[in-house]
PDB file of N, CA and C in Angstrom:
ATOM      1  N   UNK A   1       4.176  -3.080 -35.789  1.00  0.00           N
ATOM      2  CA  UNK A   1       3.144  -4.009 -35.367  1.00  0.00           C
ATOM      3  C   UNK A   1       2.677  -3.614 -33.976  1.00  0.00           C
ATOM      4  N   UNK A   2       2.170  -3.367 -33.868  1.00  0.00           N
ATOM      5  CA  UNK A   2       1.135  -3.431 -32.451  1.00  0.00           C
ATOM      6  C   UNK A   2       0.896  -4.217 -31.353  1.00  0.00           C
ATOM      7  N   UNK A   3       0.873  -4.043 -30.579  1.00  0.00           N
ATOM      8  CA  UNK A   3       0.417  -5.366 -29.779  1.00  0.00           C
ATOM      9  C   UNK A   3      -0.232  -4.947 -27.988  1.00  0.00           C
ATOM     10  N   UNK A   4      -1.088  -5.563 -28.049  1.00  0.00           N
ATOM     11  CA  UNK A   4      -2.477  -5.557 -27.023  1.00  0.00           C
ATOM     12  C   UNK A   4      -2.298  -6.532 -25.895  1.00  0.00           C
ATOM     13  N   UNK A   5      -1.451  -7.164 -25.644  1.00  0.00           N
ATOM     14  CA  UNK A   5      -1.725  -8.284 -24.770  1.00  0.00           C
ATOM     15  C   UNK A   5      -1.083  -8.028 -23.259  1.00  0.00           C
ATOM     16  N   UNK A   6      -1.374  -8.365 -22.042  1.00  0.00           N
ATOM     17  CA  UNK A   6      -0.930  -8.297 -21.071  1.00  0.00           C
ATOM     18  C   UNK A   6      -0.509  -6.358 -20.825  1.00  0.00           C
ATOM     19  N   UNK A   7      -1.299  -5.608 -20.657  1.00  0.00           N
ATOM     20  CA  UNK A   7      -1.842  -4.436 -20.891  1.00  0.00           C
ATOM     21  C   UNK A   7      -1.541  -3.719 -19.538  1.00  0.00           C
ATOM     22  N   UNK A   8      -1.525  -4.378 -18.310  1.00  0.00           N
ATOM     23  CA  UNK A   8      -1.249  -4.444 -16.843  1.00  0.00           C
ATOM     24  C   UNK A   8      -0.065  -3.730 -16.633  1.00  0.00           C
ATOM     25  N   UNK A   9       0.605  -2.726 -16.867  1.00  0.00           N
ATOM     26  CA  UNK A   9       2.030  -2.706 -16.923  1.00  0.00           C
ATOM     27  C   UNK A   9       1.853  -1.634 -15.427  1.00  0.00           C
ATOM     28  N   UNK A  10       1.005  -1.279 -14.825  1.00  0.00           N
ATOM     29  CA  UNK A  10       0.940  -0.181 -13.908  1.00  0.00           C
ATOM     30  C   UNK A  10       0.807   1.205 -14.122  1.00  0.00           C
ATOM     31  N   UNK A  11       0.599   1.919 -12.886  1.00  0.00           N
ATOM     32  CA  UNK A  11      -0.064   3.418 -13.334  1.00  0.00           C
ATOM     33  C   UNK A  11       0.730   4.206 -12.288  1.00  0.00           C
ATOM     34  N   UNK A  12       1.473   5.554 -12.726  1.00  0.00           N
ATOM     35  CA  UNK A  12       2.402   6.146 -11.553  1.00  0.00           C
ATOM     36  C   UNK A  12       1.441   7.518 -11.332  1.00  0.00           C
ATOM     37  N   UNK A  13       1.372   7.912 -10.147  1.00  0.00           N
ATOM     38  CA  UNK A  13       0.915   9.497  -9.784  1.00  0.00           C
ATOM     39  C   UNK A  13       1.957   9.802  -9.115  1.00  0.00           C
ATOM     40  N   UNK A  14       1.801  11.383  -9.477  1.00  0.00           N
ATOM     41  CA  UNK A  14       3.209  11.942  -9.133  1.00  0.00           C
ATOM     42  C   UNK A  14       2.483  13.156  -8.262  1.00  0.00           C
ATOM     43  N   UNK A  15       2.826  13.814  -6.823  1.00  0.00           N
ATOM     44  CA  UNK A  15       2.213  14.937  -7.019  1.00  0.00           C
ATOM     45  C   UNK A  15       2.779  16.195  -6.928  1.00  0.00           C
ATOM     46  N   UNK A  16       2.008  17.436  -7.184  1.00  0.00           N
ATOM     47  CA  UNK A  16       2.180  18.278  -7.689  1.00  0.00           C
ATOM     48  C   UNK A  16       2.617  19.683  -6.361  1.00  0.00           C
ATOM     49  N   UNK A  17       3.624  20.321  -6.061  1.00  0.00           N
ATOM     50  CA  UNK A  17       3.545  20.809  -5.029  1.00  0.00           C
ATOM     51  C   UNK A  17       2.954  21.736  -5.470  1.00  0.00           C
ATOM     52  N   UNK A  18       2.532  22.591  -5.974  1.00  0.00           N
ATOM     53  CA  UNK A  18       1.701  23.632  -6.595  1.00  0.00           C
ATOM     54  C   UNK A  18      -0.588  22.881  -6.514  1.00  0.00           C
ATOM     55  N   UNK A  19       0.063  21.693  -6.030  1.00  0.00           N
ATOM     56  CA  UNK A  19      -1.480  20.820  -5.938  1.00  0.00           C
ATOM     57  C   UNK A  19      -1.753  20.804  -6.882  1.00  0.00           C
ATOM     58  N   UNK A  20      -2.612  19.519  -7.218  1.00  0.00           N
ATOM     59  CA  UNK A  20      -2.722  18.619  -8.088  1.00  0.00           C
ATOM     60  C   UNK A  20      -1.728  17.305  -8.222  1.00  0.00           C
ATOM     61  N   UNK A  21      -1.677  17.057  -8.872  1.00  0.00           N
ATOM     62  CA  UNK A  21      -1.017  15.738  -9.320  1.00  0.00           C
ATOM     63  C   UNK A  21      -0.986  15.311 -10.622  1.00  0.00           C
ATOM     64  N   UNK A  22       0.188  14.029 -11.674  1.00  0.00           N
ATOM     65  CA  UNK A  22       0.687  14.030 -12.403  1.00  0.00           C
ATOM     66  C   UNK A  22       0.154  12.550 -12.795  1.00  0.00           C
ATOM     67  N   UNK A  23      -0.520  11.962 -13.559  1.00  0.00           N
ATOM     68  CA  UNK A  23      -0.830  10.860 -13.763  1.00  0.00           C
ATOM     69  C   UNK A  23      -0.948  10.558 -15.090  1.00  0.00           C
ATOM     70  N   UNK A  24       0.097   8.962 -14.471  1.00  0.00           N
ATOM     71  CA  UNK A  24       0.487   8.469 -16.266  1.00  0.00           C
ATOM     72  C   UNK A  24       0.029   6.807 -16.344  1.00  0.00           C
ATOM     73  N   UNK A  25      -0.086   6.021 -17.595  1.00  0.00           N
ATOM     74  CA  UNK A  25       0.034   4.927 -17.602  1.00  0.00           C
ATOM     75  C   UNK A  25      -0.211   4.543 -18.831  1.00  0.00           C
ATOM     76  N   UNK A  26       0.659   3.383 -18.984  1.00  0.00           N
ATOM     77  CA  UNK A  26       0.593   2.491 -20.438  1.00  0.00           C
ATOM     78  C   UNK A  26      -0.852   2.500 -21.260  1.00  0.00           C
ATOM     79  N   UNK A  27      -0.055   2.435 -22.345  1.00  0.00           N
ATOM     80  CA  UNK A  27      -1.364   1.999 -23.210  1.00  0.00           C
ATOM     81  C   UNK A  27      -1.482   0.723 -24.151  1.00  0.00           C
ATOM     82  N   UNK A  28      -0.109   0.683 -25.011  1.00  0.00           N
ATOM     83  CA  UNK A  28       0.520  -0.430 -25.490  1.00  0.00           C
ATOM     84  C   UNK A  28       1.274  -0.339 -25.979  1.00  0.00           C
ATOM     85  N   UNK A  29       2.002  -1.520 -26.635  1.00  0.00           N
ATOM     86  CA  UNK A  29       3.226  -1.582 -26.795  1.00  0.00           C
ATOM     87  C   UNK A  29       3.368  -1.893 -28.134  1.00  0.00           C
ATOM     88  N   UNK A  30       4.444  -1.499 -28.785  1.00  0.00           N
ATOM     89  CA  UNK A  30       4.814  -1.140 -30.402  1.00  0.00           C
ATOM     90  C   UNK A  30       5.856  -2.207 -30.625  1.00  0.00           C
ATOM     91  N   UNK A  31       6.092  -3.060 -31.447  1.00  0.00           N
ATOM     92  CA  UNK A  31       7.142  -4.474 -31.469  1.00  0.00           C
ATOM     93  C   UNK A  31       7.890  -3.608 -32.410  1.00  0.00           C
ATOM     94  N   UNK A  32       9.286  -3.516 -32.517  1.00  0.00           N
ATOM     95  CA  UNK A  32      10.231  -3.416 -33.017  1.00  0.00           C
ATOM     96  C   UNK A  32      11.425  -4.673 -33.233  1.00  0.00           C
ATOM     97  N   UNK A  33      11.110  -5.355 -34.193  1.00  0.00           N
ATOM     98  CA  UNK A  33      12.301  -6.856 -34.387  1.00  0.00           C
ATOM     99  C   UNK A  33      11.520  -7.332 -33.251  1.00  0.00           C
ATOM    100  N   UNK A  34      12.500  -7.938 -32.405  1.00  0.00           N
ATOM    101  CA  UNK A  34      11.872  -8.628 -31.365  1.00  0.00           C
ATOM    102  C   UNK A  34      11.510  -7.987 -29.946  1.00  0.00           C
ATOM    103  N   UNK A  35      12.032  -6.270 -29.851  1.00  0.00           N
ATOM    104  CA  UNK A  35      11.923  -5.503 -28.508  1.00  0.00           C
ATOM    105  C   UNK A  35      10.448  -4.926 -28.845  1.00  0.00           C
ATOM    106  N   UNK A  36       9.910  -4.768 -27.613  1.00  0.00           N
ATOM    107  CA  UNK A  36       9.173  -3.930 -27.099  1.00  0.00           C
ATOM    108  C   UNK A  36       8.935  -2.395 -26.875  1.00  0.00           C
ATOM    109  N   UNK A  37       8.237  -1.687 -26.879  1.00  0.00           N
ATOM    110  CA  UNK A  37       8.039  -0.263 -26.513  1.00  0.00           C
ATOM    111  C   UNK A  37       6.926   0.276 -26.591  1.00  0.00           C
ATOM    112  N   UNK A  38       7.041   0.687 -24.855  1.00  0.00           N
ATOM    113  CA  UNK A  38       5.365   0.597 -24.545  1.00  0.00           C
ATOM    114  C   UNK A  38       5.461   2.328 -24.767  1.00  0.00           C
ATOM    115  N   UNK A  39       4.316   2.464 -25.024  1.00  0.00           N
ATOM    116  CA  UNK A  39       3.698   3.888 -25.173  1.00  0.00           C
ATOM    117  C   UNK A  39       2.427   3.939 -24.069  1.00  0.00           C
ATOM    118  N   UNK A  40       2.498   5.375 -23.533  1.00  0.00           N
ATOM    119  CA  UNK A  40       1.304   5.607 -22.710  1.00  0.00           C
ATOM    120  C   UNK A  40       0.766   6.943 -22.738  1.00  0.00           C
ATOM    121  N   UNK A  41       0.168   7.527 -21.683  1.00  0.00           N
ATOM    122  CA  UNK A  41      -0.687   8.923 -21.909  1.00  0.00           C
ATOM    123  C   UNK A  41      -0.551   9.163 -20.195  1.00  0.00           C
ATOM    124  N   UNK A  42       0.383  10.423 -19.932  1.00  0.00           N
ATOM    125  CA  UNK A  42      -0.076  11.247 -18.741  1.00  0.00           C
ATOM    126  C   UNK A  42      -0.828  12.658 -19.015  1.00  0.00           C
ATOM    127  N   UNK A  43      -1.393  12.874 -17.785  1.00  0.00           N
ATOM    128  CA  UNK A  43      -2.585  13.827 -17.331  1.00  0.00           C
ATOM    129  C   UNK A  43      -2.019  14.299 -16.151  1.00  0.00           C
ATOM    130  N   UNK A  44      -2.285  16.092 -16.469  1.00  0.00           N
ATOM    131  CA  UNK A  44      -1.767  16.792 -15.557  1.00  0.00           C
ATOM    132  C   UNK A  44      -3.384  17.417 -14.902  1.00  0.00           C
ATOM    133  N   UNK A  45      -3.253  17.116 -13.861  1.00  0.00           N
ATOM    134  CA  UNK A  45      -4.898  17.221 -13.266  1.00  0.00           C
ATOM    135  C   UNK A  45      -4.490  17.892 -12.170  1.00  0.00           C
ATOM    136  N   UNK A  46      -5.622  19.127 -11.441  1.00  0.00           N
ATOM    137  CA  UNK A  46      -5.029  20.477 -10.967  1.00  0.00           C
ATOM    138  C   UNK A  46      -5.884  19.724  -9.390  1.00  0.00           C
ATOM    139  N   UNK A  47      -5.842  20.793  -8.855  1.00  0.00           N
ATOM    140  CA  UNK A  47      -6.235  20.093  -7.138  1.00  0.00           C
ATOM    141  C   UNK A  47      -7.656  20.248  -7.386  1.00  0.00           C
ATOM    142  N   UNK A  48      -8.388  20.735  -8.521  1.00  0.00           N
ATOM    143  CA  UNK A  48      -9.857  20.666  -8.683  1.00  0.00           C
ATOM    144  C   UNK A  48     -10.487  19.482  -9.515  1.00  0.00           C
ATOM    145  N   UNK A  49      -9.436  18.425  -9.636  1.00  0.00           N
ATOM    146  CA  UNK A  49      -9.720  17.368  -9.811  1.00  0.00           C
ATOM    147  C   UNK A  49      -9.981  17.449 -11.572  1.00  0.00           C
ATOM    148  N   UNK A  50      -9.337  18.542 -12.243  1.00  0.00           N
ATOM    149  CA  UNK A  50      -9.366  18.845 -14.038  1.00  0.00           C
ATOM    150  C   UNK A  50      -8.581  18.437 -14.309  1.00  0.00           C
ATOM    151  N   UNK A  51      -8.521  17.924 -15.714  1.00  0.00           N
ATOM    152  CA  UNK A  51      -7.788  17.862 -16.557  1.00  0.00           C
ATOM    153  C   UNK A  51      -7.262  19.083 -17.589  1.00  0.00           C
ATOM    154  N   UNK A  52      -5.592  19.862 -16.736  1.00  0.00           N
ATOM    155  CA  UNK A  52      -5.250  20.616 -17.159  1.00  0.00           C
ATOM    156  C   UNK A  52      -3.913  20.243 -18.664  1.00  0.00           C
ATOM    157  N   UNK A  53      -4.069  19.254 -18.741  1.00  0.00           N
ATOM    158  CA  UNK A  53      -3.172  18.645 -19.962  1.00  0.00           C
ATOM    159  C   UNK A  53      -2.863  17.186 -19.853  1.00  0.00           C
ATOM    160  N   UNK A  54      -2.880  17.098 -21.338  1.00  0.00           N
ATOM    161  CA  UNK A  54      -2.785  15.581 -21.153  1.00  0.00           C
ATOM    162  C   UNK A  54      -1.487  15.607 -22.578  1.00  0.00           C
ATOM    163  N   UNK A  55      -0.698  14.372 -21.971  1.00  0.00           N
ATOM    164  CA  UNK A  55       0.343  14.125 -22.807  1.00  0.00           C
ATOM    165  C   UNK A  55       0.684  12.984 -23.304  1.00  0.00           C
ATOM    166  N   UNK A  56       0.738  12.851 -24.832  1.00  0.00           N
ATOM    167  CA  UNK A  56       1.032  11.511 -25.239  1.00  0.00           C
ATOM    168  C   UNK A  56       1.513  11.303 -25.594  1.00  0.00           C
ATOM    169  N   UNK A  57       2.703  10.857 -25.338  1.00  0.00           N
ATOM    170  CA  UNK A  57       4.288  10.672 -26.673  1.00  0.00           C
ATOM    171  C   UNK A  57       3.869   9.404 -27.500  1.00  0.00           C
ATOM    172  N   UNK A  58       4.088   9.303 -28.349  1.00  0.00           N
ATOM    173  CA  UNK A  58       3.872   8.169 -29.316  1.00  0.00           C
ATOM    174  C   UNK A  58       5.333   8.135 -30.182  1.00  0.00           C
ATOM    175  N   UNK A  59       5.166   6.117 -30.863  1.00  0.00           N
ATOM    176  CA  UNK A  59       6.258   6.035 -31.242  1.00  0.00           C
ATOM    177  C   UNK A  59       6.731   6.495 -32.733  1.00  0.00           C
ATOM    178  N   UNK A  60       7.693   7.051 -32.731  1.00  0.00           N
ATOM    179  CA  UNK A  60       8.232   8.386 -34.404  1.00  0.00           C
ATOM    180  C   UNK A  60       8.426   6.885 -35.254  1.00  0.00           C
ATOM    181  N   UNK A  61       8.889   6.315 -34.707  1.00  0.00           N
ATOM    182  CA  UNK A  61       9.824   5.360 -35.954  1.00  0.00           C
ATOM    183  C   UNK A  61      10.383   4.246 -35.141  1.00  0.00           C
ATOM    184  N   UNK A  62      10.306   2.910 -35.854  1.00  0.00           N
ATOM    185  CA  UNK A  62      11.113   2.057 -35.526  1.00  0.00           C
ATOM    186  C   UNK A  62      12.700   1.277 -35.818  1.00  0.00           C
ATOM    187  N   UNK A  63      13.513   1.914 -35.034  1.00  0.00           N
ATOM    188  CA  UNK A  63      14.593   2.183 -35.194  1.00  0.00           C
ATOM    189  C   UNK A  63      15.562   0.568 -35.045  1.00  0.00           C
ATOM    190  N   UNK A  64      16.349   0.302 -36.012  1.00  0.00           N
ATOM    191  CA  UNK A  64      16.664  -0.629 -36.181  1.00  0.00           C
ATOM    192  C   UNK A  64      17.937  -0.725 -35.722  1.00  0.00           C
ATOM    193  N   UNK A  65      18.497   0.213 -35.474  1.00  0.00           N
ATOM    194  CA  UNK A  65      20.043   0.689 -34.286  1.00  0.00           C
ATOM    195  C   UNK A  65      19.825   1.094 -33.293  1.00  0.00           C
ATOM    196  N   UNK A  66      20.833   0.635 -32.516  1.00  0.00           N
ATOM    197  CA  UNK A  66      20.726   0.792 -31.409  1.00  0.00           C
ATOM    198  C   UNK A  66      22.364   1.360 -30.822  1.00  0.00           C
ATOM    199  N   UNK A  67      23.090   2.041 -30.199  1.00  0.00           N
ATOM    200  CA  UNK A  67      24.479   1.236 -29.921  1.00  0.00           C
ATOM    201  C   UNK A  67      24.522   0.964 -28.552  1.00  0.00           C
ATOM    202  N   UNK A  68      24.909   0.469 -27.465  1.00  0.00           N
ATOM    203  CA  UNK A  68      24.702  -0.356 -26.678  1.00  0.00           C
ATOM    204  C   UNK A  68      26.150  -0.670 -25.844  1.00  0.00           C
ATOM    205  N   UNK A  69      25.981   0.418 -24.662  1.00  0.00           N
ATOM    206  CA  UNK A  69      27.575  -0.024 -23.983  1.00  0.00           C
ATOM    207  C   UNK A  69      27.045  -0.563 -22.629  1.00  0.00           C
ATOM    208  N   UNK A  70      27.439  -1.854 -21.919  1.00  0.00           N
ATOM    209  CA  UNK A  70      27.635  -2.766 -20.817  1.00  0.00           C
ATOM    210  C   UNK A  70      29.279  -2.447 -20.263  1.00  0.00           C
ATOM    211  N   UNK A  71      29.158  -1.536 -19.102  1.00  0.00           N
ATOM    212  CA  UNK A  71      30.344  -1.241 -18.596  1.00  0.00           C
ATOM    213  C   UNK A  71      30.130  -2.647 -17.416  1.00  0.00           C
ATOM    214  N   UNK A  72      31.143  -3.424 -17.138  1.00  0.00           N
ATOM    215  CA  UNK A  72      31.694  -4.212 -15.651  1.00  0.00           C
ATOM    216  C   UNK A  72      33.062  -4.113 -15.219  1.00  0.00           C
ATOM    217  N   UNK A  73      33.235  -3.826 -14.111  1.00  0.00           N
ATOM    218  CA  UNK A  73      34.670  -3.361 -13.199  1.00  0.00           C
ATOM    219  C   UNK A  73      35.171  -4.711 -12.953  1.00  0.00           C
ATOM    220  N   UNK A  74      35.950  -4.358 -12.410  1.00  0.00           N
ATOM    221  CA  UNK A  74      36.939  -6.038 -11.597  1.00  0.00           C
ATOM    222  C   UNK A  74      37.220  -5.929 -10.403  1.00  0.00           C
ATOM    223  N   UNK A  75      35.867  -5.257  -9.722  1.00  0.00           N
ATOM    224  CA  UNK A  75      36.137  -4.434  -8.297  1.00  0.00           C
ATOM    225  C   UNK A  75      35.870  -5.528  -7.460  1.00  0.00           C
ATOM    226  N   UNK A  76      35.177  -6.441  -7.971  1.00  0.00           N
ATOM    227  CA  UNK A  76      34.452  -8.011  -7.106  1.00  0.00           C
ATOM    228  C   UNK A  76      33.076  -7.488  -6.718  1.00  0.00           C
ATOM    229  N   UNK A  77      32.345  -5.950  -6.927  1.00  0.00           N
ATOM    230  CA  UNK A  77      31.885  -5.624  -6.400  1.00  0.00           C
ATOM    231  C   UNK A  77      30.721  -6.509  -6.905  1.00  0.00           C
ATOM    232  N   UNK A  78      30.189  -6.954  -8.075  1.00  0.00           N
ATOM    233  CA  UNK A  78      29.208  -7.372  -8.849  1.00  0.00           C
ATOM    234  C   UNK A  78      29.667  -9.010  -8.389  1.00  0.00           C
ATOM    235  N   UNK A  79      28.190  -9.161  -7.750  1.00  0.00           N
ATOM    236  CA  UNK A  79      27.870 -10.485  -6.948  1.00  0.00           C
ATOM    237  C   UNK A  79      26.609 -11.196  -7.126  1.00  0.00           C
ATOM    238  N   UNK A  80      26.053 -12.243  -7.709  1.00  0.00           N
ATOM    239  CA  UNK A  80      27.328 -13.360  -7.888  1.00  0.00           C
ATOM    240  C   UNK A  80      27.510 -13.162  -9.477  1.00  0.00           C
ATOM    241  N   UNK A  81      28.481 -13.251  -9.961  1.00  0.00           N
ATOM    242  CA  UNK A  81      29.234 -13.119 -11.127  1.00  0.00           C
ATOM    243  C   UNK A  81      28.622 -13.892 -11.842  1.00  0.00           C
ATOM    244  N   UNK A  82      28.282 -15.178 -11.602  1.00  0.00           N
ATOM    245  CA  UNK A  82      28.097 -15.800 -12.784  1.00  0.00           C
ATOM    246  C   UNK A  82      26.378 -15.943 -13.226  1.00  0.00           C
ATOM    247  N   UNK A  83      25.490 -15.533 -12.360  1.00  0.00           N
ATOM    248  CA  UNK A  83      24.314 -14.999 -12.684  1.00  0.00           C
ATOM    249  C   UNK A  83      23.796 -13.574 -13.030  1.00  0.00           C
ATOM    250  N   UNK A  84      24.962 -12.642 -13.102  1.00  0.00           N
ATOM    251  CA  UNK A  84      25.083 -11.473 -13.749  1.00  0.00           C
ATOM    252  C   UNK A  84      25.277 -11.630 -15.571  1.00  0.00           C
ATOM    253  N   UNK A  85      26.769 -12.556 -15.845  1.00  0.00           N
ATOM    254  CA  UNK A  85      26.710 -12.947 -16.662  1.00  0.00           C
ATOM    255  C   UNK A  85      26.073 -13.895 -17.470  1.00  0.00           C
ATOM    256  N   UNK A  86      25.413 -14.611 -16.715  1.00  0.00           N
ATOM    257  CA  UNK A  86      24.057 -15.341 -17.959  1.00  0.00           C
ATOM    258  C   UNK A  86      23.268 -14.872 -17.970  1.00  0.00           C
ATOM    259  N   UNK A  87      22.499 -13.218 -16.868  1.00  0.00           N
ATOM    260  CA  UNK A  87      21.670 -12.636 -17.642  1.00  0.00           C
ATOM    261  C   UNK A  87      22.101 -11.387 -18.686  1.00  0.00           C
ATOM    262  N   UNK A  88      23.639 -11.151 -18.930  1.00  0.00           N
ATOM    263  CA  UNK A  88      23.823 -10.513 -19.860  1.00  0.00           C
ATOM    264  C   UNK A  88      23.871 -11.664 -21.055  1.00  0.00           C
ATOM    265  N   UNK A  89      24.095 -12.704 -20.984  1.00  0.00           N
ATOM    266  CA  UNK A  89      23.653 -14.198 -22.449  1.00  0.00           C
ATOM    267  C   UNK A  89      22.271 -13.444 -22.808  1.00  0.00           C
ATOM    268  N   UNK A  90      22.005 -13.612 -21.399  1.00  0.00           N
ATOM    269  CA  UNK A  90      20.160 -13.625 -22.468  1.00  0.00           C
ATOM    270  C   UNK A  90      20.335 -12.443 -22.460  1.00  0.00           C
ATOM    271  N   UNK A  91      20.145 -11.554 -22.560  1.00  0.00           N
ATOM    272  CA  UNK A  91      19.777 -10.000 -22.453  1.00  0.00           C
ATOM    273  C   UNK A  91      20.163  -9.612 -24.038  1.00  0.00           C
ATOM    274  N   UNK A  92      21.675 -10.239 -24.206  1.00  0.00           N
ATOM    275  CA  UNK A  92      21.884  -9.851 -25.658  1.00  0.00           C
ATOM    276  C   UNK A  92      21.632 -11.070 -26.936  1.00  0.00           C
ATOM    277  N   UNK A  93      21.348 -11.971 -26.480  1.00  0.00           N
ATOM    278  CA  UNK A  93      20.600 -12.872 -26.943  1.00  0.00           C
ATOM    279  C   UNK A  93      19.269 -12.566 -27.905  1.00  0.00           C
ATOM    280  N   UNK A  94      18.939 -11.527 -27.231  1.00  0.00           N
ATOM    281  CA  UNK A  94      17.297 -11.454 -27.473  1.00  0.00           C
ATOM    282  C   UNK A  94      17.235  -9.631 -28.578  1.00  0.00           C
ATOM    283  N   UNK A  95      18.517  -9.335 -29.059  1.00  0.00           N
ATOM    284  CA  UNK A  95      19.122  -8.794 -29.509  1.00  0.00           C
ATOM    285  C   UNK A  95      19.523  -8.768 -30.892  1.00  0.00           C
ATOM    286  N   UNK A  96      19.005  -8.052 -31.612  1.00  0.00           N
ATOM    287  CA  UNK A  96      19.396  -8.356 -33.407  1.00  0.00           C
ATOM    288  C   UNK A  96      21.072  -7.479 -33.522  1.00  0.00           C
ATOM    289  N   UNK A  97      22.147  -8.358 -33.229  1.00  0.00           N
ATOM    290  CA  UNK A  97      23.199  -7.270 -33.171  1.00  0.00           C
ATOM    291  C   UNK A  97      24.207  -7.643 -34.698  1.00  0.00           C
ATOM    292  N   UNK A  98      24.046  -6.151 -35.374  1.00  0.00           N
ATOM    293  CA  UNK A  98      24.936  -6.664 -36.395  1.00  0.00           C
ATOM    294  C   UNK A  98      25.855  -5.281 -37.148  1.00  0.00           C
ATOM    295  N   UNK A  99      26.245  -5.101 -38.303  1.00  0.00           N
ATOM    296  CA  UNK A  99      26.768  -3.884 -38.264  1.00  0.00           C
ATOM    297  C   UNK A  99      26.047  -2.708 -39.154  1.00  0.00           C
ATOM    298  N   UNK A 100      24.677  -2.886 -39.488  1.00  0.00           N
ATOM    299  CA  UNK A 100      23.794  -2.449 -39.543  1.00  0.00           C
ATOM    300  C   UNK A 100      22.560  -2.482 -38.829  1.00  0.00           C
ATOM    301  N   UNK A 101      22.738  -3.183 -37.458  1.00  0.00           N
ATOM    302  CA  UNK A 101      21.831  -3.190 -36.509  1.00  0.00           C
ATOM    303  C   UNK A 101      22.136  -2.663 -35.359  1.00  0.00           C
ATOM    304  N   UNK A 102      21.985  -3.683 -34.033  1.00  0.00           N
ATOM    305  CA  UNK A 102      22.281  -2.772 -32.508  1.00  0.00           C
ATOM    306  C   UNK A 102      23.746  -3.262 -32.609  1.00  0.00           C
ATOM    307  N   UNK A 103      24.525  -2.681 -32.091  1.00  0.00           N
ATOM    308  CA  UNK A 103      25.938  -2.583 -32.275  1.00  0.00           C
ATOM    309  C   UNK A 103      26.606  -2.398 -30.697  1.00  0.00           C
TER     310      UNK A 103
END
């Protein structure tokens, strides 16, 4: 499924020490279950202001696995603890996890 809405996601230039510069940005985003995945298009543009390539990854397939490791220490270092852990609630919340899904 597709989806068009809120399109704003930002635009990065990168530059080029050879001159020129590297410019990318969203285009939209592909719904998978309930995640997201935005797709975009960079342009490799030379110091003469051309377009020497342009690149567009697009999405192969929507992949219904995932596997998914959340490492936390007991170092105390992770502060404050308990708003770390309710945004890992929601985080996997929002998560189709099963043993044919994200795991």
């Amino acid at each position: 499924m597709e989806v068009k809405e809120n399109m704003t996601l930002g635009t990065t230039l990168v530059t080029n020490p050879k001159g020129g510069f590297l410019a990318c940005g969203p285009l939209y985003a592909y719904k998978c279950g309930r995640l997201h995945y935005t797709t975009g298009v960079c342009s490799n543009v030379s110091s003469k202001f051309e377009t020497v390539e342009a690149i567009a990854p697009s999405v192969q397939e929507c992949k219904t696995q995932l596997d998914i490791v959340i490492v936390l220490d007991g170092s105390n270092s992770i502060y404050p603890w308990d708003s770390v852990t309710d945004f890992l609630k929601s985080l996997l919340k929002n998560m189709d996890i099963g043993p044919q899904q994200t795991q």
